[in-house]
C-alpha atoms as a PDB file:
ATOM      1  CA  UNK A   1      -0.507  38.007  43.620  1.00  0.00           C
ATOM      2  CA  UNK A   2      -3.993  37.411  43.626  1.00  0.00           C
ATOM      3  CA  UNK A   3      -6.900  40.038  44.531  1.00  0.00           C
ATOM      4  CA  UNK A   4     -10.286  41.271  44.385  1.00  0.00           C
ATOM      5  CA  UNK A   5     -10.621  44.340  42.780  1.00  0.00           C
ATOM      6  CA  UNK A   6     -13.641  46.420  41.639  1.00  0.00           C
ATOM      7  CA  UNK A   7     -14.624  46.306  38.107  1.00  0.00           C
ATOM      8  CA  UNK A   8     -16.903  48.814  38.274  1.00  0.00           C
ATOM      9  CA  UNK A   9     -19.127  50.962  40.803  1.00  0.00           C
ATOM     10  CA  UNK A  10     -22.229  48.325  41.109  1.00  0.00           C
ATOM     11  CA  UNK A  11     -23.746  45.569  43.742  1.00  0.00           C
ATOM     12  CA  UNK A  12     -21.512  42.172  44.927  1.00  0.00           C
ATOM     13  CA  UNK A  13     -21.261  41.028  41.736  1.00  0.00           C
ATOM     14  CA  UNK A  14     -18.359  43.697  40.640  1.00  0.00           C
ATOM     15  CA  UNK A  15     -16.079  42.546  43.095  1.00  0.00           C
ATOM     16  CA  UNK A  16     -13.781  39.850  40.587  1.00  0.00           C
ATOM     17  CA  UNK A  17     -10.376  38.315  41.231  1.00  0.00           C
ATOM     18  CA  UNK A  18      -8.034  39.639  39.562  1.00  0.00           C
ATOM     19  CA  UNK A  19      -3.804  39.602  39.238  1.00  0.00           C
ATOM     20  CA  UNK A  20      -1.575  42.245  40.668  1.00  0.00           C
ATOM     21  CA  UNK A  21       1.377  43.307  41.016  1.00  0.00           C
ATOM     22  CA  UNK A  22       2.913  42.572  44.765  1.00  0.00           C
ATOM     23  CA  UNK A  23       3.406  45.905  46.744  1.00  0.00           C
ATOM     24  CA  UNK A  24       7.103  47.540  47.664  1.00  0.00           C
ATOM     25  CA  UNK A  25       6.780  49.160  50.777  1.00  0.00           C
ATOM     26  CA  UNK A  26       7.489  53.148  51.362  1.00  0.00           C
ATOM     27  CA  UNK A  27      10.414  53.816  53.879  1.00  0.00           C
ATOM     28  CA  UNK A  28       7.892  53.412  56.803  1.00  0.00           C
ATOM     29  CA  UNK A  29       5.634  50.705  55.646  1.00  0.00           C
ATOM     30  CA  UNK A  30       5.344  47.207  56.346  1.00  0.00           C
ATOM     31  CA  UNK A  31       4.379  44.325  53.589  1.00  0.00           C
ATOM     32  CA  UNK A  32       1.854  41.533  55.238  1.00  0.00           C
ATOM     33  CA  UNK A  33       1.179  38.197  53.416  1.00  0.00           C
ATOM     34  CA  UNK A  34      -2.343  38.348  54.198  1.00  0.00           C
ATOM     35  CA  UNK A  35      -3.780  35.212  56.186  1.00  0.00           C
ATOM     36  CA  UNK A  36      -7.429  36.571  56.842  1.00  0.00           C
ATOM     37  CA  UNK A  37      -8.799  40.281  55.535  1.00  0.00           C
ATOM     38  CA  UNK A  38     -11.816  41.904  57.578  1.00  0.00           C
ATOM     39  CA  UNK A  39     -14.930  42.719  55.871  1.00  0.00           C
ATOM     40  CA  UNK A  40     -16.206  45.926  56.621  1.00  0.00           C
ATOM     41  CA  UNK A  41     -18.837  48.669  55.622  1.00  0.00           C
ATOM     42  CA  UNK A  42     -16.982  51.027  53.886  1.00  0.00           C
ATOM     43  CA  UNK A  43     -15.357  48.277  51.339  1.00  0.00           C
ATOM     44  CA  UNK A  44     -19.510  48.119  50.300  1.00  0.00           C
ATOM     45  CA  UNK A  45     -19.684  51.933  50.114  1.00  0.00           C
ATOM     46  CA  UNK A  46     -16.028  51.737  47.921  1.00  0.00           C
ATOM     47  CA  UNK A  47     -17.742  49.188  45.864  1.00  0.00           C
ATOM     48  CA  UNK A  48     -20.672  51.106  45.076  1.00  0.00           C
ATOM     49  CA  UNK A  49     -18.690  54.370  43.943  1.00  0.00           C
ATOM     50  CA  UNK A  50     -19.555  55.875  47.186  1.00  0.00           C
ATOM     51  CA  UNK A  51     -16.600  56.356  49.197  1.00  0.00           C
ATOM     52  CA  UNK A  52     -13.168  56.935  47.317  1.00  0.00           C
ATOM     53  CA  UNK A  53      -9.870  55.770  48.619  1.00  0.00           C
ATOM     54  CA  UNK A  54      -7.144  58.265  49.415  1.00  0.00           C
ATOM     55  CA  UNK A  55      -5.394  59.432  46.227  1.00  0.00           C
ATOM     56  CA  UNK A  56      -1.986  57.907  47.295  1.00  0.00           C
ATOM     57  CA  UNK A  57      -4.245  54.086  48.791  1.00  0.00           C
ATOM     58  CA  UNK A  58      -4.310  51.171  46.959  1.00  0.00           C
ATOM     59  CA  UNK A  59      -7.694  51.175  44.614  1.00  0.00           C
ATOM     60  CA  UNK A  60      -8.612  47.654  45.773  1.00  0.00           C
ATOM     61  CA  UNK A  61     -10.925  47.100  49.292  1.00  0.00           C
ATOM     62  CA  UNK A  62     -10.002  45.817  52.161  1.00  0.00           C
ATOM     63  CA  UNK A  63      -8.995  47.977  55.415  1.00  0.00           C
ATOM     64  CA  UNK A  64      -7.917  45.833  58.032  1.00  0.00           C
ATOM     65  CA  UNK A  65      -5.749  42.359  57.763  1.00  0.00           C
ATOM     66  CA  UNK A  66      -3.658  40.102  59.870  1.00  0.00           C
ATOM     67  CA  UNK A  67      -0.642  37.858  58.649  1.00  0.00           C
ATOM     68  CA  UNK A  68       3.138  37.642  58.311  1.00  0.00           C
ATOM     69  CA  UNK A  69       5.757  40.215  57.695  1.00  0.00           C
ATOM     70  CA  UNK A  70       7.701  39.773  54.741  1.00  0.00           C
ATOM     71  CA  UNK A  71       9.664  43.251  53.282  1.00  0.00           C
ATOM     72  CA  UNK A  72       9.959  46.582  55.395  1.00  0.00           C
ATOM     73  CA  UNK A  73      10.921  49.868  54.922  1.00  0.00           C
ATOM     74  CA  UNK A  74      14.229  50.975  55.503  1.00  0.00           C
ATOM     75  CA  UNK A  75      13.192  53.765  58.367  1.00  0.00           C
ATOM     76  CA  UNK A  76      11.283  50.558  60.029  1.00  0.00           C
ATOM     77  CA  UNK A  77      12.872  49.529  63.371  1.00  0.00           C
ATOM     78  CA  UNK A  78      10.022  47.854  65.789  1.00  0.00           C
ATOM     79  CA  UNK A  79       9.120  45.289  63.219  1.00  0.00           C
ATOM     80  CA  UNK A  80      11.216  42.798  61.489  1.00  0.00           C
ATOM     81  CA  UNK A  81      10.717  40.025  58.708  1.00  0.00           C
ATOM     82  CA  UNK A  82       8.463  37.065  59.733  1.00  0.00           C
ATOM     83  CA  UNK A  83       6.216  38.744  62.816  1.00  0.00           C
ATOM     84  CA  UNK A  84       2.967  38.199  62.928  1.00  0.00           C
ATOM     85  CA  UNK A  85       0.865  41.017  63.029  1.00  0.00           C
ATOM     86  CA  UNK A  86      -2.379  42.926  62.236  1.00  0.00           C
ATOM     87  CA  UNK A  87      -2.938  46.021  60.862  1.00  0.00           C
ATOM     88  CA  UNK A  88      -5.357  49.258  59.809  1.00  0.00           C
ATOM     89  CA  UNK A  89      -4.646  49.574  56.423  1.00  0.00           C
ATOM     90  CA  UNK A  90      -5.223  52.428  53.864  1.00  0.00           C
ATOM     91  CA  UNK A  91      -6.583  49.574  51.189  1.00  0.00           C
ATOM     92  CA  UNK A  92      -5.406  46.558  49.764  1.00  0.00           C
ATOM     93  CA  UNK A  93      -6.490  44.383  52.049  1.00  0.00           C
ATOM     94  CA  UNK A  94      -8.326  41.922  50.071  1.00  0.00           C
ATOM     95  CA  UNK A  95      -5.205  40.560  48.542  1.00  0.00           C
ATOM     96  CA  UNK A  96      -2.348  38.219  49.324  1.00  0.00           C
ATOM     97  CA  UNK A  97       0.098  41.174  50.248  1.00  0.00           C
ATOM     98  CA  UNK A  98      -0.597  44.477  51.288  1.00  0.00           C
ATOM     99  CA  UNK A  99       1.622  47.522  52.247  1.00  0.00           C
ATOM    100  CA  UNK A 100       0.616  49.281  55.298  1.00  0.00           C
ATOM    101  CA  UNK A 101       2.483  52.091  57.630  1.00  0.00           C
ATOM    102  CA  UNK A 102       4.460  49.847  60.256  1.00  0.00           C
ATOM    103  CA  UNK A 103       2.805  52.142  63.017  1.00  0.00           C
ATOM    104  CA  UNK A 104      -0.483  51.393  62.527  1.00  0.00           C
ATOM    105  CA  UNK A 105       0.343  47.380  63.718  1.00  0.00           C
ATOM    106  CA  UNK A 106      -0.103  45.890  66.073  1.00  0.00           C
ATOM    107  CA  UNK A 107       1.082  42.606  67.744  1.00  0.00           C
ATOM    108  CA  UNK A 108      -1.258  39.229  67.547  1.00  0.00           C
ATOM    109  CA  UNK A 109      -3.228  39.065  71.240  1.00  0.00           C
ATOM    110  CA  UNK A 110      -2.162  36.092  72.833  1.00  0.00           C
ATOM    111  CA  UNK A 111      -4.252  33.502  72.492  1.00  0.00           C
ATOM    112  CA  UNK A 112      -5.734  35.036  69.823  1.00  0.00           C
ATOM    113  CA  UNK A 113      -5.869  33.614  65.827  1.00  0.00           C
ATOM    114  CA  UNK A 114      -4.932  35.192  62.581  1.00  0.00           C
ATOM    115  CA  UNK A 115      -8.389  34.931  61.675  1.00  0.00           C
ATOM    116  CA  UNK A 116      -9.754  36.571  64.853  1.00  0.00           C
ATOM    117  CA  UNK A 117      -7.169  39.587  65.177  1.00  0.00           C
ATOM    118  CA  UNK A 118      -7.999  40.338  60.974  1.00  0.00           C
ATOM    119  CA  UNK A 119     -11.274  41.192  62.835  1.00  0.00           C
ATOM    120  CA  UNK A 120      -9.396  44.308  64.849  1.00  0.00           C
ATOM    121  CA  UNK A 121      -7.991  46.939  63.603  1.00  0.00           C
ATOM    122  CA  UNK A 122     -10.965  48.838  61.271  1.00  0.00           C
ATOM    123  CA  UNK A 123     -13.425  47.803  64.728  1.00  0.00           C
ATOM    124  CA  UNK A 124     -11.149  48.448  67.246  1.00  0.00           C
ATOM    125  CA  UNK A 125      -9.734  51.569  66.402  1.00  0.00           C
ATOM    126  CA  UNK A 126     -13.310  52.936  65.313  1.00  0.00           C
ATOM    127  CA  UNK A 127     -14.826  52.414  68.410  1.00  0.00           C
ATOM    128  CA  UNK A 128     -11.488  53.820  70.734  1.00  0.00           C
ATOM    129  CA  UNK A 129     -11.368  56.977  68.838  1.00  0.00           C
ATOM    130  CA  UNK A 130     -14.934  57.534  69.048  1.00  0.00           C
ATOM    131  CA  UNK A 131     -16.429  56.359  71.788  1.00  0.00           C
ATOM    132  CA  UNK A 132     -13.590  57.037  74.435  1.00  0.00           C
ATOM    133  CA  UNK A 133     -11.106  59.839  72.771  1.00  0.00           C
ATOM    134  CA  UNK A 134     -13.696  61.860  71.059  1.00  0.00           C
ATOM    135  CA  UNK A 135     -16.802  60.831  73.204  1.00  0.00           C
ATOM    136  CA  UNK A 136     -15.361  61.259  76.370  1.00  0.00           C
ATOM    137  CA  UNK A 137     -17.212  58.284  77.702  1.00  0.00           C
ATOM    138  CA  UNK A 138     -16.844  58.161  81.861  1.00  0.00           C
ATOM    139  CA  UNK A 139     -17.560  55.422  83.802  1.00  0.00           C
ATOM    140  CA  UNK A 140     -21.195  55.551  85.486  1.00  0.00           C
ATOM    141  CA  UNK A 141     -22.253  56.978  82.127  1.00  0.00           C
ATOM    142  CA  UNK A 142     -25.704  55.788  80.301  1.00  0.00           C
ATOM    143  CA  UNK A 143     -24.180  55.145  76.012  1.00  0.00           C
ATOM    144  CA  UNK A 144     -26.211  53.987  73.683  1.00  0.00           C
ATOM    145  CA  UNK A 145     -24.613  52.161  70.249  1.00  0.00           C
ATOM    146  CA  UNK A 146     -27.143  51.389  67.467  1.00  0.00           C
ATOM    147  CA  UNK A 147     -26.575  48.079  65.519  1.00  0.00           C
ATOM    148  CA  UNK A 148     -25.275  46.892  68.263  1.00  0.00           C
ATOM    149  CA  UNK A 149     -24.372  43.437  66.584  1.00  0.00           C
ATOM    150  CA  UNK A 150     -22.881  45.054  64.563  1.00  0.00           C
ATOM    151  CA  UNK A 151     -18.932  44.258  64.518  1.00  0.00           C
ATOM    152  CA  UNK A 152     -18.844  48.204  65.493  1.00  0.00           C
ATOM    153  CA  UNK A 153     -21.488  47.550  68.039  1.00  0.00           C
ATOM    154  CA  UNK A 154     -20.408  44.385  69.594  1.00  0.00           C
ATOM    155  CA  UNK A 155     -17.174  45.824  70.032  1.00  0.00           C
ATOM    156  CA  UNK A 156     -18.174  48.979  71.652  1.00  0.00           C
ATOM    157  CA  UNK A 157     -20.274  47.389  73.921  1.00  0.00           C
ATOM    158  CA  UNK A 158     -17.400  45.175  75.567  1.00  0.00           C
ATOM    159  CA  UNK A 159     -15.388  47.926  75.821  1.00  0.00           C
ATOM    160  CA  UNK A 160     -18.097  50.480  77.609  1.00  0.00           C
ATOM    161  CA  UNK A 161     -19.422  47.913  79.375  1.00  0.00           C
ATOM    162  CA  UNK A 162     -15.829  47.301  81.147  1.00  0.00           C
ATOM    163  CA  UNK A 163     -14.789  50.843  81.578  1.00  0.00           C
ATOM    164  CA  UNK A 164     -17.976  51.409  83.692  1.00  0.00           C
ATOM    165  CA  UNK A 165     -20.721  52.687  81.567  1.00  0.00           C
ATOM    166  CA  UNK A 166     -24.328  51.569  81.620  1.00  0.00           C
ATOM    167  CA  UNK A 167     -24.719  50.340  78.054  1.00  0.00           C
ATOM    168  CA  UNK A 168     -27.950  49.976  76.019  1.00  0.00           C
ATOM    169  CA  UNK A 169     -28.002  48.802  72.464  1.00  0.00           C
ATOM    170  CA  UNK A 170     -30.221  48.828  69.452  1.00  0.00           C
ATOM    171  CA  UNK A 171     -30.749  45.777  66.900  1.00  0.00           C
ATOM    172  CA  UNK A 172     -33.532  44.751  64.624  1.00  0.00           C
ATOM    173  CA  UNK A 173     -34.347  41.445  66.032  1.00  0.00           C
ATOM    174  CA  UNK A 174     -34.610  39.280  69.274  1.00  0.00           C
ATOM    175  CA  UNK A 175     -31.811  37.290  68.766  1.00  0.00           C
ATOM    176  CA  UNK A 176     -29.663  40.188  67.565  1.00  0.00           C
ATOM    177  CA  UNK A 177     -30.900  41.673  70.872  1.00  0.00           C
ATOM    178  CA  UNK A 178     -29.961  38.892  73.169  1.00  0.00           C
ATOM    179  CA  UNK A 179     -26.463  38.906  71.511  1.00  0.00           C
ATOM    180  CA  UNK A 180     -26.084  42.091  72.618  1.00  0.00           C
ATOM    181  CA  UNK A 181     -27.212  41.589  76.432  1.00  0.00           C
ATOM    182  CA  UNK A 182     -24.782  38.381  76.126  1.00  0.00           C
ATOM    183  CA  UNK A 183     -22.109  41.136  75.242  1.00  0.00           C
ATOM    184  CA  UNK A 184     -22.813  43.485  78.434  1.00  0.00           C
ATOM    185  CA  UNK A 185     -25.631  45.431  77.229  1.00  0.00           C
ATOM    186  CA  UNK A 186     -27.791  46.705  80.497  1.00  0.00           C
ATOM    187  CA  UNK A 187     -31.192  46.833  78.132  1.00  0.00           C
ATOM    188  CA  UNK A 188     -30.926  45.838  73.949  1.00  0.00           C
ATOM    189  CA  UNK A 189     -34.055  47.598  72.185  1.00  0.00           C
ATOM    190  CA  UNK A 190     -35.634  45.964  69.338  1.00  0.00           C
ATOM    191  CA  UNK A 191     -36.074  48.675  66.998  1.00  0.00           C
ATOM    192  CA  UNK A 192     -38.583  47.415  64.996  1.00  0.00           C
ATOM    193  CA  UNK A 193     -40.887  46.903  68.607  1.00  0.00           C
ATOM    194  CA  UNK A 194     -39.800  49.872  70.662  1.00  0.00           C
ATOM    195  CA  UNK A 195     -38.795  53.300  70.384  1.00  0.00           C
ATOM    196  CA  UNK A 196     -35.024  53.809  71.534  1.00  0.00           C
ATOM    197  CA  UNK A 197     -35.976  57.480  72.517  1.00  0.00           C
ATOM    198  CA  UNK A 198     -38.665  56.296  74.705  1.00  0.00           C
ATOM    199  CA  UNK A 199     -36.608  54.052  76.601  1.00  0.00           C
ATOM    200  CA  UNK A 200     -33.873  56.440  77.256  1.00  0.00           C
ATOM    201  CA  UNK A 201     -35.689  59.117  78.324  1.00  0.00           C
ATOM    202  CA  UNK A 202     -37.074  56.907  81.027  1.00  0.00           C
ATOM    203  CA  UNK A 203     -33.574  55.912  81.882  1.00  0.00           C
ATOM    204  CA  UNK A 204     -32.851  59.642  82.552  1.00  0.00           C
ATOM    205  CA  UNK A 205     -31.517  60.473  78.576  1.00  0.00           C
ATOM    206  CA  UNK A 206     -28.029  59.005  77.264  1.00  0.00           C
ATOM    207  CA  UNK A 207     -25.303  60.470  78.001  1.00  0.00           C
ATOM    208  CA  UNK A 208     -23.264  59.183  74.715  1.00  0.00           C
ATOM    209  CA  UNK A 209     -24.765  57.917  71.431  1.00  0.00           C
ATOM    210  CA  UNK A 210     -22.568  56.362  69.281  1.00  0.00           C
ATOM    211  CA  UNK A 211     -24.708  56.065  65.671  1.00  0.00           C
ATOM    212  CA  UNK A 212     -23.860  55.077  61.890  1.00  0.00           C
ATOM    213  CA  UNK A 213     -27.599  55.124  61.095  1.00  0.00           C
ATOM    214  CA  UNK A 214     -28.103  59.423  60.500  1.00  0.00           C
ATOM    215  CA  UNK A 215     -30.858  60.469  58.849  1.00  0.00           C
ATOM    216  CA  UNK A 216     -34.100  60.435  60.410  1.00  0.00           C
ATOM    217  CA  UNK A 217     -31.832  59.047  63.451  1.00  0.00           C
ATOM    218  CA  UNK A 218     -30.379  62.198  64.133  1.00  0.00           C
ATOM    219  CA  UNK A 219     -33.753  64.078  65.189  1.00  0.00           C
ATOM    220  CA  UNK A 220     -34.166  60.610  67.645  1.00  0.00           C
ATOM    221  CA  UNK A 221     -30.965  60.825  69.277  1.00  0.00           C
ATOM    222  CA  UNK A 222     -30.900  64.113  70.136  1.00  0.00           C
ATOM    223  CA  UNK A 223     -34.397  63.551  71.587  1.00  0.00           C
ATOM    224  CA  UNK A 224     -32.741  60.130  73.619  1.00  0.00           C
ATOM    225  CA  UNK A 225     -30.044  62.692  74.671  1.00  0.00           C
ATOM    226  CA  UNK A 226     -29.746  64.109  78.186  1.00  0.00           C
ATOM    227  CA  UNK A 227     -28.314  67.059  79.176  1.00  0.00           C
ATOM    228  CA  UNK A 228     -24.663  68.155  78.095  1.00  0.00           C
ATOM    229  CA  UNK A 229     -25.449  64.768  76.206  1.00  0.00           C
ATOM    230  CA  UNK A 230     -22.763  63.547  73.320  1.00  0.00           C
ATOM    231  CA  UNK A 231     -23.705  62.430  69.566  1.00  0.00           C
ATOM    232  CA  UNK A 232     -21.000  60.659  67.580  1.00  0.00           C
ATOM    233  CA  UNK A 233     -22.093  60.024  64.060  1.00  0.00           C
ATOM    234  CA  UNK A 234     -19.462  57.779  62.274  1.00  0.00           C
ATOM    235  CA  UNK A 235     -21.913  57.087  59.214  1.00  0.00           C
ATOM    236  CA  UNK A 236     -24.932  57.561  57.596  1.00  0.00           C
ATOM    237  CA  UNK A 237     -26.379  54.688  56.029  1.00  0.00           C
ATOM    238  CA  UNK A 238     -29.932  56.447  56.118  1.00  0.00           C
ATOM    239  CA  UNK A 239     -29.075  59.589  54.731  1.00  0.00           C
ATOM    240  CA  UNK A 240     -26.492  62.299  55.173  1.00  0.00           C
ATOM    241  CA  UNK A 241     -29.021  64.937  55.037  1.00  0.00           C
ATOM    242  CA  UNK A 242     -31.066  66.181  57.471  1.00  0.00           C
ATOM    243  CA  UNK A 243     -33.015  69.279  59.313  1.00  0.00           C
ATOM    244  CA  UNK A 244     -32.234  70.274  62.620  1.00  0.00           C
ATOM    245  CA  UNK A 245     -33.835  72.770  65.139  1.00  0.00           C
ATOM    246  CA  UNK A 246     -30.974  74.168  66.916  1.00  0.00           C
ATOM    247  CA  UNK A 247     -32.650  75.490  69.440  1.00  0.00           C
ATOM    248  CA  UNK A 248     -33.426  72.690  71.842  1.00  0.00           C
ATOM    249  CA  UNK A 249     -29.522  71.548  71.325  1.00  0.00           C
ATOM    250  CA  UNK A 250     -28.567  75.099  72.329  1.00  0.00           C
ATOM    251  CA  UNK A 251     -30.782  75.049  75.571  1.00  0.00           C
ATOM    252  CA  UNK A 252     -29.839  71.488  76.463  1.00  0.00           C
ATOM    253  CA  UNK A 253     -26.152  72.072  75.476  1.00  0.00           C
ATOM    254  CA  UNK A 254     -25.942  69.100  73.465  1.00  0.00           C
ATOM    255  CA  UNK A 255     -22.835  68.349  71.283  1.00  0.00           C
ATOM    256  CA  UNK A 256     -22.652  66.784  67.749  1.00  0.00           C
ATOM    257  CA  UNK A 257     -19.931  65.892  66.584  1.00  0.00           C
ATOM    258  CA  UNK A 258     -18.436  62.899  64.335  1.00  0.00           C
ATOM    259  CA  UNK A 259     -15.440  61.456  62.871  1.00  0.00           C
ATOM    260  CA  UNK A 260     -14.305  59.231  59.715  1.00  0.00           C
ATOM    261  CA  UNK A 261     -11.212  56.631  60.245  1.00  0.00           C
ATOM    262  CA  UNK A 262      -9.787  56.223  56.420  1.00  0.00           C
ATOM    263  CA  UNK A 263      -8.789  60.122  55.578  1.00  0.00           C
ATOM    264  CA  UNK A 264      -6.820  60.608  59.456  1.00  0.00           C
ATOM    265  CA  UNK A 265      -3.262  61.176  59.023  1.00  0.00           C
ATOM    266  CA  UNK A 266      -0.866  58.504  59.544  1.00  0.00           C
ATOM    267  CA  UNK A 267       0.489  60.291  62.792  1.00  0.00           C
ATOM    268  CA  UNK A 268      -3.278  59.972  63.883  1.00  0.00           C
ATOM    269  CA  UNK A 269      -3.368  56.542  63.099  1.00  0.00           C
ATOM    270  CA  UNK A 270      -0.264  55.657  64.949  1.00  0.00           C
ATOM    271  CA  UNK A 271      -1.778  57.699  68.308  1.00  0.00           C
ATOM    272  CA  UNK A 272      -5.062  55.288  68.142  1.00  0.00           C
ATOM    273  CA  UNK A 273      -2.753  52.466  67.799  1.00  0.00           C
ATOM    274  CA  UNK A 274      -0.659  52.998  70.854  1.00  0.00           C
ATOM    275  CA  UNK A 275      -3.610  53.851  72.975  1.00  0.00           C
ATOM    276  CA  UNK A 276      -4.903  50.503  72.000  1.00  0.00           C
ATOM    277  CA  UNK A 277      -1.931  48.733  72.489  1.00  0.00           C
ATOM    278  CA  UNK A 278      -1.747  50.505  76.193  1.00  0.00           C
ATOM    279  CA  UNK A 279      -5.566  50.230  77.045  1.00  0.00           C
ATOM    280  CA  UNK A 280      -7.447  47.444  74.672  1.00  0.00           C
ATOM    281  CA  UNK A 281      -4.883  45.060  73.952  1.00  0.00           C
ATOM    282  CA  UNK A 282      -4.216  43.362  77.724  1.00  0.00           C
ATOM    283  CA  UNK A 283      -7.827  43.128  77.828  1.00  0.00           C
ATOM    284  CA  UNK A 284      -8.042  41.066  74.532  1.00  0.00           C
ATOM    285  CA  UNK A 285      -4.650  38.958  75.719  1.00  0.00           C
ATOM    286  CA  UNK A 286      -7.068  38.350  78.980  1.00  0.00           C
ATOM    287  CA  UNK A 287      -9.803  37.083  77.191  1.00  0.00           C
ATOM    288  CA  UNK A 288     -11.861  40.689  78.144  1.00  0.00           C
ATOM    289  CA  UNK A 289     -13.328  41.289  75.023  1.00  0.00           C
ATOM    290  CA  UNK A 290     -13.174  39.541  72.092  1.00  0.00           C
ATOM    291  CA  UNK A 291     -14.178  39.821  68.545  1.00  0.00           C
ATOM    292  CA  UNK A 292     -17.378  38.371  67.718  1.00  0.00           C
ATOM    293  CA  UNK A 293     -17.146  36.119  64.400  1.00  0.00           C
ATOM    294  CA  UNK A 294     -20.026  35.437  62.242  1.00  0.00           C
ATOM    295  CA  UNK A 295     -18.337  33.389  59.005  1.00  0.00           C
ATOM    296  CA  UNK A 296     -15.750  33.207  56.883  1.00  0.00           C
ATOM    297  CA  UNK A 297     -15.431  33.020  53.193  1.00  0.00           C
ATOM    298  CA  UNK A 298     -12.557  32.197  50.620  1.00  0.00           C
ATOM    299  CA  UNK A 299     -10.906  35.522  49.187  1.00  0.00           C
ATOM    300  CA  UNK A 300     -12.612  34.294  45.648  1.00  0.00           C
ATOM    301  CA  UNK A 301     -16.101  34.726  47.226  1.00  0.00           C
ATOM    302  CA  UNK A 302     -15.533  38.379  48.110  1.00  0.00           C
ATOM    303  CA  UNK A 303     -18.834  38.783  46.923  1.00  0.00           C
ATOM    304  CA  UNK A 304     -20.849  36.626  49.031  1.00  0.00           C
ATOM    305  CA  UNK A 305     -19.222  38.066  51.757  1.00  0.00           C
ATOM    306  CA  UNK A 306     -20.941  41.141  51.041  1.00  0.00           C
ATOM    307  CA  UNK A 307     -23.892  39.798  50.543  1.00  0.00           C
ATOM    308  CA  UNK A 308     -23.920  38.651  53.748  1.00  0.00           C
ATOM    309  CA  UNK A 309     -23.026  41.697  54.892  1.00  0.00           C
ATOM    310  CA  UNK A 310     -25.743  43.752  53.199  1.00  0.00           C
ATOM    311  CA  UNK A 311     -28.493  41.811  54.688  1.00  0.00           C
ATOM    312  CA  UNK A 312     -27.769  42.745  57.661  1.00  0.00           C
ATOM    313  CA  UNK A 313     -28.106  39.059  59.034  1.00  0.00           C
ATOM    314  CA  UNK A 314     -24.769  38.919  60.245  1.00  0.00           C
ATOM    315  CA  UNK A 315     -23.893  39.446  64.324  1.00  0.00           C
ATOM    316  CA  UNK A 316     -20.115  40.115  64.272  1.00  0.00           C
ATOM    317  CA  UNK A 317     -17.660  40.103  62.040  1.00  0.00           C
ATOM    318  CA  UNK A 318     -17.063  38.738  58.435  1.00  0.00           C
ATOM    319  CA  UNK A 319     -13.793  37.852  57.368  1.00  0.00           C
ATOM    320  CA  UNK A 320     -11.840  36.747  53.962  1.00  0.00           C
ATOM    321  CA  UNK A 321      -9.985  33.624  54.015  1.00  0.00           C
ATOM    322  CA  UNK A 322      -7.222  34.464  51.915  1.00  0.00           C
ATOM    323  CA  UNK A 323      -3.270  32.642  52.307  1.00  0.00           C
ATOM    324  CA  UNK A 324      -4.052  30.843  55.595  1.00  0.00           C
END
């Protein structure tokens, strides 16, 4: 089969097509022939040598992919040969085939494409585990999401913005910003005009932040926090390292937490995916939410597709067009 592997830790330019082997699948796997493969942060931060797959995950990117079932495991009963699904995938995604656990699929939406549900699972199940399962987000609440047009972002705001919250979003341009308002947010701050901590403070403080930014973020947020207010850090693209005075979290009884997706267990994985499939996916079938596209490229221009990604021009989501 063909694929896009990394030749070596580096920029775009590493990513190379390449020939592999097709995968067998475990006793409770699933084997996709890929249509469309999502592009996501973490396949840059694999590229660059910063973010190692599982020892037992395929070695090539890609974490989320829609397309047709071809093999399954012999312990696999609620899938069978030729459904079309997508899935959250360990790696492998940027590839004609890939081998995934059958539990963490999930059906097409109805009235949704291959190309749009590729866009899913990585988003999807980032946002449900951490904005509603580990954030505790409650209707009536004030949540902020920086990079809000983001894929991350535009998909957290939908979702917040239908289970009741008050939603405010941050982006680094006008347009960016009225994407997000388009989306559901109540106010989108452009952070390169305002100051995020500014604006919720005069809003009364967030109650949720949900931020991939850290570094000099962190001190911000817990600033923009109110009382008994939430952090959820799910990256760090600033910096992982910061200083902290404890004692203003301590009297304000603020929480910090965070979570990754990729080293969960599978049984993890599976929980997200029924909650999804019980909550999310009736609302996507509805026409809801939705995933917000920005472009496609060929599976051969894997690196252009990270350009795009890394200039952080992009609203939505980037996807590989790979055995359509």
């Amino acid at each position: 089969m063909r694929a896009i592997e990394i030749t070596q830790p580096g920029g775009p330019d590493v990513l190379q097509l390449t020939e592999r082997a097709m995968p067998e699948p475990r006793a409770d796997e699933v084997v996709l022939k890929v249509a469309y493969a999502g592009v996501n942060r973490p396949d840059a931060l694999q590229r660059a040598g910063l973010y190692n797959p599982p020892p037992t995950a395929s070695d090539l990117p890609g974490l989320e992919a829609a397309g047709e079932i071809v093999a399954k495991g012999a312990s696999v009963t609620d899938w069978e040969i030729g459904d079309r699904v997508c899935g959250l995938l360990p790696g492998g995604g940027y590839a004609e085939f890939v081998a995934t656990p059958a539990a963490h699929c999930l059906p097409i939406p109805e009235g949704l494409s291959l190309k749009q549900a590729a866009c899913l699972p990585e988003t999807f199940f980032t946002v449900w585990t951490n904005v509603f399962m580990r954030g505790r987000l409650e209707a009536g609440e004030r949540f902020l999401v920086h990079g809000g047009s983001s894929g991350i972002g535009t998909t957290a705001i939908q979702l917040a913005r239908h289970f009741g919250a008050r939603v405010f979003a941050t982006a680094g341009s006008d347009d960016k910003c009225q994407a997000c308002v388009n989306l559901g947010a109540e106010r989108a701050i452009n952070y390169r005009d305002e100051d995020f901590v500014e604006v919720m403070r005069a809003e009364g403080g967030a109650n949720l932040i949900l931020d991939m930014v850290g570094g000099p973020y962190l001190p911000r947020n817990l600033k923009s926090l109110a009382e008994d207010g939430r952090l959820v850090q799910i990256a760090f693209l600033q910096g992982r390292k910061v200083e902290v005075n404890f004692a203003p979290l301590m009297m304000r009884r603020l929480t910090i937490t965070g979570s990754t997706l990729r080293p969960q267990s599978d049984a993890a994985k599976a929980k997200i995916a029924r909650a999804l499939h019980a909550h999310v996916w009736p609302l996507l079938a509805a026409g809801t939410v939705a995933p917000v596209m920005d472009s496609t490229f060929p599976l051969a221009d894997a690196a252009a597709a990270h350009s795009r990604m890394e200039s952080s021009g992009h609203i939505g989501k980037i996807v590989l067009e790979v055995t359509p």
